[in-house]
PDB file of N, CA and C in Angstrom:
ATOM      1  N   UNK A   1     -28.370 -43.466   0.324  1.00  0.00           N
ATOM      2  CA  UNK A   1     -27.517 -42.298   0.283  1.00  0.00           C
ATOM      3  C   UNK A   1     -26.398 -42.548  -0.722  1.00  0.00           C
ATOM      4  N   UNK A   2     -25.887 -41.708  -1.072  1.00  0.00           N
ATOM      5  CA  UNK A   2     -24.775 -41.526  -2.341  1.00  0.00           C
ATOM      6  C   UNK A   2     -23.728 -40.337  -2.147  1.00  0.00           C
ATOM      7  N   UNK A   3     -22.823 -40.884  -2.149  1.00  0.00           N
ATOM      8  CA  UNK A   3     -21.723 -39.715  -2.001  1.00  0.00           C
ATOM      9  C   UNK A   3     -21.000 -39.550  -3.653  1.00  0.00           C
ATOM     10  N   UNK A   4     -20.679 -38.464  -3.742  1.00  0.00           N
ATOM     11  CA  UNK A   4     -20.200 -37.698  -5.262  1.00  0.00           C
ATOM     12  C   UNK A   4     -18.461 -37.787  -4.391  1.00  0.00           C
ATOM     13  N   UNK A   5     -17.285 -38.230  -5.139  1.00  0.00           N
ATOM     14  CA  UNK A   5     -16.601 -37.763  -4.807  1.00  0.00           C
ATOM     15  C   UNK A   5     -15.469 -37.222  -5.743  1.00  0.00           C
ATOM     16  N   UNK A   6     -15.251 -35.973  -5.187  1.00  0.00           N
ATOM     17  CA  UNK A   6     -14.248 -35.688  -6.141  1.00  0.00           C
ATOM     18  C   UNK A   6     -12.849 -35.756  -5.967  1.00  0.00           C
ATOM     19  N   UNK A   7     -11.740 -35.893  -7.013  1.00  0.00           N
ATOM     20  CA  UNK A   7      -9.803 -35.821  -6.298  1.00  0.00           C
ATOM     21  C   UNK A   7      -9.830 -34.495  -7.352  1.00  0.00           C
ATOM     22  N   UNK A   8      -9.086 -34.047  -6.829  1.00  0.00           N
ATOM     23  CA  UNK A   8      -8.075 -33.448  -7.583  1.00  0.00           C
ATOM     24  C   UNK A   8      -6.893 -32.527  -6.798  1.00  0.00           C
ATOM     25  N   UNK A   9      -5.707 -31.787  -7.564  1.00  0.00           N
ATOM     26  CA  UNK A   9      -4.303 -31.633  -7.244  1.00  0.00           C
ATOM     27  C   UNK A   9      -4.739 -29.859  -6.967  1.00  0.00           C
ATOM     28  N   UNK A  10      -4.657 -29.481  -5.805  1.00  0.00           N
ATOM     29  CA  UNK A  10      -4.876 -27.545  -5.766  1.00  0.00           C
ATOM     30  C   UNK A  10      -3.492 -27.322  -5.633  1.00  0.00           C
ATOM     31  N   UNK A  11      -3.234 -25.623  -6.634  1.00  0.00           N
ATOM     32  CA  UNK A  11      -2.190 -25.611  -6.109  1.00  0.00           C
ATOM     33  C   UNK A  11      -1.960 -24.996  -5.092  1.00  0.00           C
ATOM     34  N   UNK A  12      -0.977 -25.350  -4.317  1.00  0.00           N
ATOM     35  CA  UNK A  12      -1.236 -25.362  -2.756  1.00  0.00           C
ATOM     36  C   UNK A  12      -1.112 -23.817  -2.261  1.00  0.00           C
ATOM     37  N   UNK A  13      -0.093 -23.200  -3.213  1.00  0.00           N
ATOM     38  CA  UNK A  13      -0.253 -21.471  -2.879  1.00  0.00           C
ATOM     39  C   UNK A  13      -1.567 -20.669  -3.116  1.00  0.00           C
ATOM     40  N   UNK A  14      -2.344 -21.426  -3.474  1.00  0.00           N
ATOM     41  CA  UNK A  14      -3.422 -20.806  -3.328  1.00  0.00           C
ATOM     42  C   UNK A  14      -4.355 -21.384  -2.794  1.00  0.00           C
ATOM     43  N   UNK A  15      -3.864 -22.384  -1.984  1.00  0.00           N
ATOM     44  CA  UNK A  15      -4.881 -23.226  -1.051  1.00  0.00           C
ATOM     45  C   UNK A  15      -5.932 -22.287  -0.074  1.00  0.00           C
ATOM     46  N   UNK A  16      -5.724 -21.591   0.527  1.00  0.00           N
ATOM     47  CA  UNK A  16      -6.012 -20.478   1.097  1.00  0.00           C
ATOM     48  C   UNK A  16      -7.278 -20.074   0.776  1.00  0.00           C
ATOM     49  N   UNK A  17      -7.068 -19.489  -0.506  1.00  0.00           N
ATOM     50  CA  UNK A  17      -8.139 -18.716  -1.178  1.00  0.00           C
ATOM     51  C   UNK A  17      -9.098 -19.750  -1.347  1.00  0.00           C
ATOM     52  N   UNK A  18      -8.245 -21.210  -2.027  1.00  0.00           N
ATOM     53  CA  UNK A  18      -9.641 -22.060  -2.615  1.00  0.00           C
ATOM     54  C   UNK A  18     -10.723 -22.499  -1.830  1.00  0.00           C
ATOM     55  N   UNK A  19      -9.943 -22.382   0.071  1.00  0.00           N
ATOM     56  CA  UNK A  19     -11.362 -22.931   1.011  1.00  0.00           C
ATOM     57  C   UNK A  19     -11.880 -21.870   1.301  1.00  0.00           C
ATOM     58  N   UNK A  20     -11.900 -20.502   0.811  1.00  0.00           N
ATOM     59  CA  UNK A  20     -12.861 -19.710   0.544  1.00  0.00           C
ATOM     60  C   UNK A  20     -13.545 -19.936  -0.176  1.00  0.00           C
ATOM     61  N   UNK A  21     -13.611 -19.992  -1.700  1.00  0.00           N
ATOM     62  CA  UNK A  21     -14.257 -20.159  -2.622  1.00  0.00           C
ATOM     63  C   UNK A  21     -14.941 -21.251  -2.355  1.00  0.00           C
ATOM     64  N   UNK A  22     -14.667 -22.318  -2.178  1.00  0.00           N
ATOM     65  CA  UNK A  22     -15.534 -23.846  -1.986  1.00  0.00           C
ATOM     66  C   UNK A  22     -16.706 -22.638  -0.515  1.00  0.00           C
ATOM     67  N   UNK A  23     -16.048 -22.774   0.105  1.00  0.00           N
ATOM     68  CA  UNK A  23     -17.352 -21.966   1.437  1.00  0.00           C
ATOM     69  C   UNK A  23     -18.617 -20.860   0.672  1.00  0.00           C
ATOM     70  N   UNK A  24     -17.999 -19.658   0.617  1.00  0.00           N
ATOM     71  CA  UNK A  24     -18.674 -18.798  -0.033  1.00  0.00           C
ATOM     72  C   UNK A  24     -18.936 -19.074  -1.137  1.00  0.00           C
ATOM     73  N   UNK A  25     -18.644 -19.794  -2.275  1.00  0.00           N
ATOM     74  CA  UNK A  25     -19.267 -19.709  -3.803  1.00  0.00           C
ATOM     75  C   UNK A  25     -19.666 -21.049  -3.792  1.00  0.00           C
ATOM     76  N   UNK A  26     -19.021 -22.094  -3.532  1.00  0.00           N
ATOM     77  CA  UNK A  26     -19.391 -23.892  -3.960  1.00  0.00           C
ATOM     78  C   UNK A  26     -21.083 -24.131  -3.028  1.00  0.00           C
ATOM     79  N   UNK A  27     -20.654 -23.965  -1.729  1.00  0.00           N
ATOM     80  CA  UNK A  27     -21.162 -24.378  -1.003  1.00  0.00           C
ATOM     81  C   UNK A  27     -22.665 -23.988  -1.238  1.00  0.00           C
ATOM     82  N   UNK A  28     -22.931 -22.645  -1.000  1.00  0.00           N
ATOM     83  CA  UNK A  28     -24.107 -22.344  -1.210  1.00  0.00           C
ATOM     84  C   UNK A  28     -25.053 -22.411  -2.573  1.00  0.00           C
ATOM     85  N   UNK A  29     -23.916 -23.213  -3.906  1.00  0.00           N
ATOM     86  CA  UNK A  29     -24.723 -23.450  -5.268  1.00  0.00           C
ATOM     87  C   UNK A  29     -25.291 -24.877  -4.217  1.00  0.00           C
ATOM     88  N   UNK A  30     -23.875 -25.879  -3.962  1.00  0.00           N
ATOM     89  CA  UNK A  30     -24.612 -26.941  -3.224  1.00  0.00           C
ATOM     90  C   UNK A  30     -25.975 -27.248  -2.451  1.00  0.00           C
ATOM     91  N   UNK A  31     -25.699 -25.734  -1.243  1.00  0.00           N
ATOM     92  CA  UNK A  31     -27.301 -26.069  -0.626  1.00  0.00           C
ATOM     93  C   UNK A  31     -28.262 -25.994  -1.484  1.00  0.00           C
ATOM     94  N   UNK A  32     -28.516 -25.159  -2.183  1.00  0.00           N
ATOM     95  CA  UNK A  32     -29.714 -24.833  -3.260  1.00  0.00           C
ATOM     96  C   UNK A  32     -29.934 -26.436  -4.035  1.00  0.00           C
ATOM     97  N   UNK A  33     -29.333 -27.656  -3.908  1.00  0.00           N
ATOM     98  CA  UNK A  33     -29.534 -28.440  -5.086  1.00  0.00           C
ATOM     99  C   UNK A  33     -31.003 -29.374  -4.049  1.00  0.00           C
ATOM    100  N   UNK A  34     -31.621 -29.921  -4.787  1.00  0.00           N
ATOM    101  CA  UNK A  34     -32.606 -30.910  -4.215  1.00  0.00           C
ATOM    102  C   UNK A  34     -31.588 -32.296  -3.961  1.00  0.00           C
ATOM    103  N   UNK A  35     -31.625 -32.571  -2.310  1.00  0.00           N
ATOM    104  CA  UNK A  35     -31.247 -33.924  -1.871  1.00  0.00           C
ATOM    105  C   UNK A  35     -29.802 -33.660  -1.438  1.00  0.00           C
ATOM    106  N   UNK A  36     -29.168 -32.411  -1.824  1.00  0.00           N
ATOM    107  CA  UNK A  36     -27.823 -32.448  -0.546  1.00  0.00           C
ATOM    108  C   UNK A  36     -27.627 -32.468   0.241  1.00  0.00           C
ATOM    109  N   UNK A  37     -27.089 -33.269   1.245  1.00  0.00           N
ATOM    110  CA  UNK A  37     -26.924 -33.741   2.562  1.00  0.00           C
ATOM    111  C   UNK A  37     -25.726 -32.392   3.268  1.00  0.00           C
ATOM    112  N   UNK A  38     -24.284 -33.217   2.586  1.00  0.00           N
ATOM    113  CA  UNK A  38     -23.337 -32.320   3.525  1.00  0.00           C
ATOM    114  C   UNK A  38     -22.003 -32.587   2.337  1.00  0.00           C
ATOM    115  N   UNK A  39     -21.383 -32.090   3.119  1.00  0.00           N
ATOM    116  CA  UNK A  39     -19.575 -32.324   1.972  1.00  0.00           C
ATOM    117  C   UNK A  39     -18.245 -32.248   3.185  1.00  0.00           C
ATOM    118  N   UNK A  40     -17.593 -32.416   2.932  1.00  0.00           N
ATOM    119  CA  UNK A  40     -16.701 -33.266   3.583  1.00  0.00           C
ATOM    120  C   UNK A  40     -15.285 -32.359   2.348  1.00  0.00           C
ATOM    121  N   UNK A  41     -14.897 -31.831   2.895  1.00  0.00           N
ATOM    122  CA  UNK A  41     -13.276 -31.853   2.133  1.00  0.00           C
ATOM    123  C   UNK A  41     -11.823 -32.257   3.104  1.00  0.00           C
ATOM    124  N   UNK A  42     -11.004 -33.023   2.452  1.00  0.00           N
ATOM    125  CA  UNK A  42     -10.178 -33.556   2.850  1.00  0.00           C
ATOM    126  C   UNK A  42      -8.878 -32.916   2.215  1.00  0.00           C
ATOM    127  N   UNK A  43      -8.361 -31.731   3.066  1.00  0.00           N
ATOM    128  CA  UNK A  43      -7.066 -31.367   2.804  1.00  0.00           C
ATOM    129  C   UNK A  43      -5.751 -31.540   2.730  1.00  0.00           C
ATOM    130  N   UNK A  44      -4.778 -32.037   1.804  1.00  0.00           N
ATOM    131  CA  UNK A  44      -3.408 -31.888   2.782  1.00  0.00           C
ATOM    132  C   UNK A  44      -2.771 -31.565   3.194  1.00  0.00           C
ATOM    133  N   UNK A  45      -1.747 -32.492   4.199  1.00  0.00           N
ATOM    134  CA  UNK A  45      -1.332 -31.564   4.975  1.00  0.00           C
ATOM    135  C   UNK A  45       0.422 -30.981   4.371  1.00  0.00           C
ATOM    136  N   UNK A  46       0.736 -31.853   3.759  1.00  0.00           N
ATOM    137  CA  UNK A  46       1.804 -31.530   2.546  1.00  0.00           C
ATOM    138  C   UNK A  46       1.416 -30.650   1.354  1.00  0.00           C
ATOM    139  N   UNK A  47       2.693 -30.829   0.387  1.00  0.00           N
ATOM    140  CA  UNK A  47       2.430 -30.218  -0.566  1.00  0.00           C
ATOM    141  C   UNK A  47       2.162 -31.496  -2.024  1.00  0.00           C
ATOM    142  N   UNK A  48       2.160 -32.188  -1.827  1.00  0.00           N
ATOM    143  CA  UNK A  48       2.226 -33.313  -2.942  1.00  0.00           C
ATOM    144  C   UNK A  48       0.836 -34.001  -2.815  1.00  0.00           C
ATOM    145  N   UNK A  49      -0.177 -33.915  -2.011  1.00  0.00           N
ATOM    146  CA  UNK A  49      -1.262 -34.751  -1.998  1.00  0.00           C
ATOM    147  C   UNK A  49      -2.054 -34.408  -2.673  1.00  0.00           C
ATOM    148  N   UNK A  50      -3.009 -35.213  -3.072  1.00  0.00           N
ATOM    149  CA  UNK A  50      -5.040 -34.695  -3.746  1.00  0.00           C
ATOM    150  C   UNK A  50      -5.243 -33.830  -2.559  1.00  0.00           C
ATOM    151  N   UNK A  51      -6.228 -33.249  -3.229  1.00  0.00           N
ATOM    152  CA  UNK A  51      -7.207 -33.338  -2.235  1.00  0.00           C
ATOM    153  C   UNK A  51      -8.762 -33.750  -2.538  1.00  0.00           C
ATOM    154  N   UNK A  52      -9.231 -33.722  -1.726  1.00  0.00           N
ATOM    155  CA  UNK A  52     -10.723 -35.094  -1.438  1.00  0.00           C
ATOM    156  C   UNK A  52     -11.589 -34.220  -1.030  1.00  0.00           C
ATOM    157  N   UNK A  53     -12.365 -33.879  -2.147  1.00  0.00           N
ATOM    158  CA  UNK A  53     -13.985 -33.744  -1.172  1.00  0.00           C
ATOM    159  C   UNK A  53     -15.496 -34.540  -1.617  1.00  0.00           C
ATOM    160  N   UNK A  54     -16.017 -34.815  -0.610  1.00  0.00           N
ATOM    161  CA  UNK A  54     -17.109 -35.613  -0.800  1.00  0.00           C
ATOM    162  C   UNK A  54     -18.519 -35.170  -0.250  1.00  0.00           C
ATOM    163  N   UNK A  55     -19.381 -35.168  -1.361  1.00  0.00           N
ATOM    164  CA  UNK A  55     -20.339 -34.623  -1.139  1.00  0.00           C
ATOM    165  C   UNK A  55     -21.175 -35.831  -1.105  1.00  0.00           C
ATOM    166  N   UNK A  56     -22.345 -35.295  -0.058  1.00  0.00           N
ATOM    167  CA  UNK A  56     -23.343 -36.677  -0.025  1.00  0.00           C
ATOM    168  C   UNK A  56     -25.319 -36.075  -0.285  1.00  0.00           C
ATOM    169  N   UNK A  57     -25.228 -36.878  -0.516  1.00  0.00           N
ATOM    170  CA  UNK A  57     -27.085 -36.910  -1.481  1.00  0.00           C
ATOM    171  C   UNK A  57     -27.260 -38.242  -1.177  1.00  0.00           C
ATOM    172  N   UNK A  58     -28.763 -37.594  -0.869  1.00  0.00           N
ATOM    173  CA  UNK A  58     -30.155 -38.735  -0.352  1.00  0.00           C
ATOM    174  C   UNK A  58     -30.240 -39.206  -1.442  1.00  0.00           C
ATOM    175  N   UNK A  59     -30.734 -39.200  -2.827  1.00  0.00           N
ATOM    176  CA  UNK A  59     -31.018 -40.258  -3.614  1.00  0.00           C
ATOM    177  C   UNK A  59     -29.555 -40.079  -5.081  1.00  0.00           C
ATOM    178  N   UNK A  60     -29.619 -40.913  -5.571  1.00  0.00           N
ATOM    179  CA  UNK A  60     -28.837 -40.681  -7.240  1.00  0.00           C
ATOM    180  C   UNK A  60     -29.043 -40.183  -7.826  1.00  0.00           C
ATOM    181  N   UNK A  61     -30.583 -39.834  -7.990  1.00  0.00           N
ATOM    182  CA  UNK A  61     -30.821 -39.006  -9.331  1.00  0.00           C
ATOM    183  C   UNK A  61     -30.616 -37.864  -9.045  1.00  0.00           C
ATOM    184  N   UNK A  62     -30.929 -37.173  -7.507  1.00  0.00           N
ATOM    185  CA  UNK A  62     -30.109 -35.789  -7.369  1.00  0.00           C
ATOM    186  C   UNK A  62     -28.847 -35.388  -7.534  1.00  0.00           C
ATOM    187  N   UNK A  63     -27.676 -36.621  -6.957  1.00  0.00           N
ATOM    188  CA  UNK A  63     -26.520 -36.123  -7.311  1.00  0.00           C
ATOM    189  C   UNK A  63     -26.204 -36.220  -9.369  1.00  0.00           C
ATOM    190  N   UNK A  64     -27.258 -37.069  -9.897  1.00  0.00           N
ATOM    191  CA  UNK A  64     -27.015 -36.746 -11.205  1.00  0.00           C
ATOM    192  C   UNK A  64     -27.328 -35.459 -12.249  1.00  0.00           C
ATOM    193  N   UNK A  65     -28.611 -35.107 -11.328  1.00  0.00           N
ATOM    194  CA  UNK A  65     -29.507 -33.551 -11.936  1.00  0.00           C
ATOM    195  C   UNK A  65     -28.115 -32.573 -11.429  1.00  0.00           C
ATOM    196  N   UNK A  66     -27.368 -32.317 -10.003  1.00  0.00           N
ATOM    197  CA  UNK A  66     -26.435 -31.516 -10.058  1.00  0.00           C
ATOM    198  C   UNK A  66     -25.416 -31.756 -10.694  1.00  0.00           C
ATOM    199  N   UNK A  67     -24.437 -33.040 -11.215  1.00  0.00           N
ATOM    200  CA  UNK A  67     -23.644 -32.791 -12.014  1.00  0.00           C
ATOM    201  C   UNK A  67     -23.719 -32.691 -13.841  1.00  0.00           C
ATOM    202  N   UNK A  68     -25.254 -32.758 -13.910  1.00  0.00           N
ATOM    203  CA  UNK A  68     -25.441 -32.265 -15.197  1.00  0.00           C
ATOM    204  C   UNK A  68     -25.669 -30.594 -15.088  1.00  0.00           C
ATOM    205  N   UNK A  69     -26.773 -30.328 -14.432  1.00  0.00           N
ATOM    206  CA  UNK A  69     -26.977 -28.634 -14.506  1.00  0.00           C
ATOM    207  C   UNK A  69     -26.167 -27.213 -13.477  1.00  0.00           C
ATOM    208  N   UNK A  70     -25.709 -28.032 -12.451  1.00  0.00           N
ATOM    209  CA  UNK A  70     -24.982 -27.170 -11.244  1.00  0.00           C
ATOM    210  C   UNK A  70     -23.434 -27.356 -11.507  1.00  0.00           C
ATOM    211  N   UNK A  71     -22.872 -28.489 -11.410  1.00  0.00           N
ATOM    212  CA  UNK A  71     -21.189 -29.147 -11.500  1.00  0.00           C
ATOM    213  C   UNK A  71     -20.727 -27.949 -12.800  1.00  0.00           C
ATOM    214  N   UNK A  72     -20.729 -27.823 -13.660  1.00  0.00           N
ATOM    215  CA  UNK A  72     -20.041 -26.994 -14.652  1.00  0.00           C
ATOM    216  C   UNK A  72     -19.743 -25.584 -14.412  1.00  0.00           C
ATOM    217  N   UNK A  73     -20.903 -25.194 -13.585  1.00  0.00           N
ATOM    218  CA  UNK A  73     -20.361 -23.961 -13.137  1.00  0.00           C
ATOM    219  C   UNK A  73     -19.451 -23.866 -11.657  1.00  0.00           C
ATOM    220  N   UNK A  74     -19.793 -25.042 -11.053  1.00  0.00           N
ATOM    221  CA  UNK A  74     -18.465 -25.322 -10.076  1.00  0.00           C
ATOM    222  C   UNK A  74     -17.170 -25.724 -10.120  1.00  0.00           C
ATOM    223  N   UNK A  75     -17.119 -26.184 -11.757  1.00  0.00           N
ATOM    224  CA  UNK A  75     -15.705 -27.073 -12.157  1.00  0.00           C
ATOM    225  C   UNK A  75     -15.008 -25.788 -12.682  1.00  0.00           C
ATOM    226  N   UNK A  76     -16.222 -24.562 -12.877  1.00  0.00           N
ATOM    227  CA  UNK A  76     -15.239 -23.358 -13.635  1.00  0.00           C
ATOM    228  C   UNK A  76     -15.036 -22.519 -12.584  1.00  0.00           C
ATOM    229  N   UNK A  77     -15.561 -22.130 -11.571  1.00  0.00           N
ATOM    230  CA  UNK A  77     -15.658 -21.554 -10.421  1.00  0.00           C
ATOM    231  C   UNK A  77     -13.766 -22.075 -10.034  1.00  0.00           C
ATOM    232  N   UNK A  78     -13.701 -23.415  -9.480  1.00  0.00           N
ATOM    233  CA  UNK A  78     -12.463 -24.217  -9.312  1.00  0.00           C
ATOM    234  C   UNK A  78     -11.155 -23.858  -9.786  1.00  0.00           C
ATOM    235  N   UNK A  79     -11.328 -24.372 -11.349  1.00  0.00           N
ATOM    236  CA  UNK A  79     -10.672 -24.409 -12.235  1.00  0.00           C
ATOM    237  C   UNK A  79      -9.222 -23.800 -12.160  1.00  0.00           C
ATOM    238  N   UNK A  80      -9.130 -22.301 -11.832  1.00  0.00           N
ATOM    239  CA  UNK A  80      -8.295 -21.948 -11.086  1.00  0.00           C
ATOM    240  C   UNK A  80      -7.178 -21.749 -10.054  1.00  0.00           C
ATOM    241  N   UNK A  81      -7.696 -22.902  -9.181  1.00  0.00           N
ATOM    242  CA  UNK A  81      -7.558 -23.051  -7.918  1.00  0.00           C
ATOM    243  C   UNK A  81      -6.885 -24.507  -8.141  1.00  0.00           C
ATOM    244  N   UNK A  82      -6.634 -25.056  -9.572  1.00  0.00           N
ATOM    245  CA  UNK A  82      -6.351 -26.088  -9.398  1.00  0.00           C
ATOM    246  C   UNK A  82      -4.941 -26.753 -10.548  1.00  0.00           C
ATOM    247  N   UNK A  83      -4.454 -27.759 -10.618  1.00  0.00           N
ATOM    248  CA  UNK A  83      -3.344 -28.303 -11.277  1.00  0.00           C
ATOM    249  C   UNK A  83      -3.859 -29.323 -12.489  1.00  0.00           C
ATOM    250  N   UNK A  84      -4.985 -29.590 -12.661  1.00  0.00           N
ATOM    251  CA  UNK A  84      -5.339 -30.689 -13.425  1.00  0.00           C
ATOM    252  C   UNK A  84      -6.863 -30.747 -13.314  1.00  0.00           C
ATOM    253  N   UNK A  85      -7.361 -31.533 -14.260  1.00  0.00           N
ATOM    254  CA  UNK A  85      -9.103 -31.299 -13.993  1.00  0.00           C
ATOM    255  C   UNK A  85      -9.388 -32.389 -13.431  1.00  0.00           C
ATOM    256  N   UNK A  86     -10.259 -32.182 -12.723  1.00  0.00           N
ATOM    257  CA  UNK A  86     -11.082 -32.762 -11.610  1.00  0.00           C
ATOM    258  C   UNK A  86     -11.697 -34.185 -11.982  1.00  0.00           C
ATOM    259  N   UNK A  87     -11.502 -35.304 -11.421  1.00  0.00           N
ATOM    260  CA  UNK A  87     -11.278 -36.271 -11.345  1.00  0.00           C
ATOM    261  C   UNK A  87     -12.950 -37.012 -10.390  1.00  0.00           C
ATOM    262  N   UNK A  88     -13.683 -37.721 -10.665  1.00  0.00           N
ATOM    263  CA  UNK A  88     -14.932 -37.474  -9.912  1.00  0.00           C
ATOM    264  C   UNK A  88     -15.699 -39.224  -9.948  1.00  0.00           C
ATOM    265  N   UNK A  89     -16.504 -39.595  -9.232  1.00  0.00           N
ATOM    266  CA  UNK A  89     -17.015 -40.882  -8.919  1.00  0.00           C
ATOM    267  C   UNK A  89     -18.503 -40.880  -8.079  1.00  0.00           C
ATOM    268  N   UNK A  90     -19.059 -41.154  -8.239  1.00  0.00           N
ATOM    269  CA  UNK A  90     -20.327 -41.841  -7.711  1.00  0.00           C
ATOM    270  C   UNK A  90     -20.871 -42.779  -6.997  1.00  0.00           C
ATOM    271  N   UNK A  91     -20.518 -43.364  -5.965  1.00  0.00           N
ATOM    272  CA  UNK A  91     -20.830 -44.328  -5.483  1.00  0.00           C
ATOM    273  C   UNK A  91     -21.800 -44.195  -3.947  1.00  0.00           C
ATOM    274  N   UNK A  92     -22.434 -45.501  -4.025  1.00  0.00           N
ATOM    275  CA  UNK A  92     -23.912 -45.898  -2.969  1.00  0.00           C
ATOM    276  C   UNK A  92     -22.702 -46.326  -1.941  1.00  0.00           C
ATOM    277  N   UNK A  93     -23.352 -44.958  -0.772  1.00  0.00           N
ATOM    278  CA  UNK A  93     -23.043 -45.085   0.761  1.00  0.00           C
ATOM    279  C   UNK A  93     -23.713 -46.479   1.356  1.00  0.00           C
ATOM    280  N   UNK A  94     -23.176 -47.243   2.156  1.00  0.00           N
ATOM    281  CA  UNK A  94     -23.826 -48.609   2.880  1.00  0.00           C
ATOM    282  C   UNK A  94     -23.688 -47.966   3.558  1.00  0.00           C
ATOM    283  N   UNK A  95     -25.269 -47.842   4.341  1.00  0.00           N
ATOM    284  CA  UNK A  95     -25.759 -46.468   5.275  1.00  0.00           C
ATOM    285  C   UNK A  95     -25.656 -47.787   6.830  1.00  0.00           C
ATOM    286  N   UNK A  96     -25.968 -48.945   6.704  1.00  0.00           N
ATOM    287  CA  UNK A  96     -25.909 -50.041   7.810  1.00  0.00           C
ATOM    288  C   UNK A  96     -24.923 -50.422   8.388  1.00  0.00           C
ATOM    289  N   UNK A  97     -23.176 -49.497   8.023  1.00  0.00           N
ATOM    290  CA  UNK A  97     -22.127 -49.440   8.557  1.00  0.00           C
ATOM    291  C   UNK A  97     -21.772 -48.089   9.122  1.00  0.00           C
ATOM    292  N   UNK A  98     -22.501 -46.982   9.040  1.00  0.00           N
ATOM    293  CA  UNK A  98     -22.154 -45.595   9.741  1.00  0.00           C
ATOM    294  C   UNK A  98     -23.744 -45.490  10.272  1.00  0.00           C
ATOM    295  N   UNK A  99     -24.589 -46.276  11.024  1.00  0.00           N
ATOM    296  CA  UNK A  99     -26.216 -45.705  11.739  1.00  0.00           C
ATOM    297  C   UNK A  99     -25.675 -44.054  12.041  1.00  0.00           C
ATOM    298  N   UNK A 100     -24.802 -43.893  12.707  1.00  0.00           N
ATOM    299  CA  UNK A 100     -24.821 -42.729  13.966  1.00  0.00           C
ATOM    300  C   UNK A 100     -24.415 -41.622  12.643  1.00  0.00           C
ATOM    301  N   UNK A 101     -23.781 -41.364  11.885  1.00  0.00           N
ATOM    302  CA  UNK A 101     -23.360 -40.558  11.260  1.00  0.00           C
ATOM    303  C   UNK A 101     -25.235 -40.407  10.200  1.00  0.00           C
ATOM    304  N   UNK A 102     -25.387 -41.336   9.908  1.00  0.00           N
ATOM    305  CA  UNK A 102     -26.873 -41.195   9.201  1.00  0.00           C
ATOM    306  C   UNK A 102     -28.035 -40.923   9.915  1.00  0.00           C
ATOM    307  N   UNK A 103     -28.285 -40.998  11.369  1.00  0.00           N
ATOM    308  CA  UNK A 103     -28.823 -40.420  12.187  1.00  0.00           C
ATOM    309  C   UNK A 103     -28.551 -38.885  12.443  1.00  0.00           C
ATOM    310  N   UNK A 104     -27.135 -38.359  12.621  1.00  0.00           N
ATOM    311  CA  UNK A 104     -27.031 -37.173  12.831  1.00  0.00           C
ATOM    312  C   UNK A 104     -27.484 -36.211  11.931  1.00  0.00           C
ATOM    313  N   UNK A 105     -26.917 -36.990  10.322  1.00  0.00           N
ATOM    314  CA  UNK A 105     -27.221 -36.442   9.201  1.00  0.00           C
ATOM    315  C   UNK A 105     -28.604 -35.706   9.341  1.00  0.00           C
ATOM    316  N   UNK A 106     -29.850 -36.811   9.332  1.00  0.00           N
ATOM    317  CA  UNK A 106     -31.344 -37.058   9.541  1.00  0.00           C
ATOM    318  C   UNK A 106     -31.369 -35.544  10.543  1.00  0.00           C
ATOM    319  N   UNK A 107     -30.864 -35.696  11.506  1.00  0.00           N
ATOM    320  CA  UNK A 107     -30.740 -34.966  12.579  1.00  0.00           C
ATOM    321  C   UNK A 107     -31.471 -32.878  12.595  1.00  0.00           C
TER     322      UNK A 107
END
């Protein structure tokens, strides 16, 4: 498993709107991709923080086919909604320290 994760700064007066947009517009380019699991956004609860969302995929090469052909139209979708451009990483989930969360996943 592989989680995509992204930071970046929303501005917060329009925080509102943006967990619309991630729901109704992000989300459902997401389901459509081959190998997306789930996503995870991490809000704050101030006004000075990132914010964090993390998306997870069964193999690498899926989360690489979406941020070559899907991600661009989500970074412009965003774009708006945000203070700075989006900030992003790739890294292999060690699936043998969360069983129960990778079971549910499976689930």
């Amino acid at each position: 498993m592989f989680a995509r994760i992204l930071e970046f700064v929303p501005k917060m007066e329009k925080k509102d709107e943006l967990i619309r947009v991630i729901k109704n517009e992000v989300l459902p380019i997401l389901k459509k991709q081959t190998g997306f699991l789930e996503i995870l956004p991490f809000m704050p609860e101030d006004h000075v923080d990132k914010m964090i969302v993390i998306s997870l995929w069964t193999e690498k090469k899926h989360a690489e086919v979406y941020m070559k052909e899907a991600f661009p139209k989500v970074e412009q979708i965003l774009k708006t909604y945000l203070t700075a451009p989006i900030n992003w990483k790739l890294l292999r989930v060690e699936t043998t320290l969360c069983e129960h969360f990778v079971e549910t996943l499976a689930a």
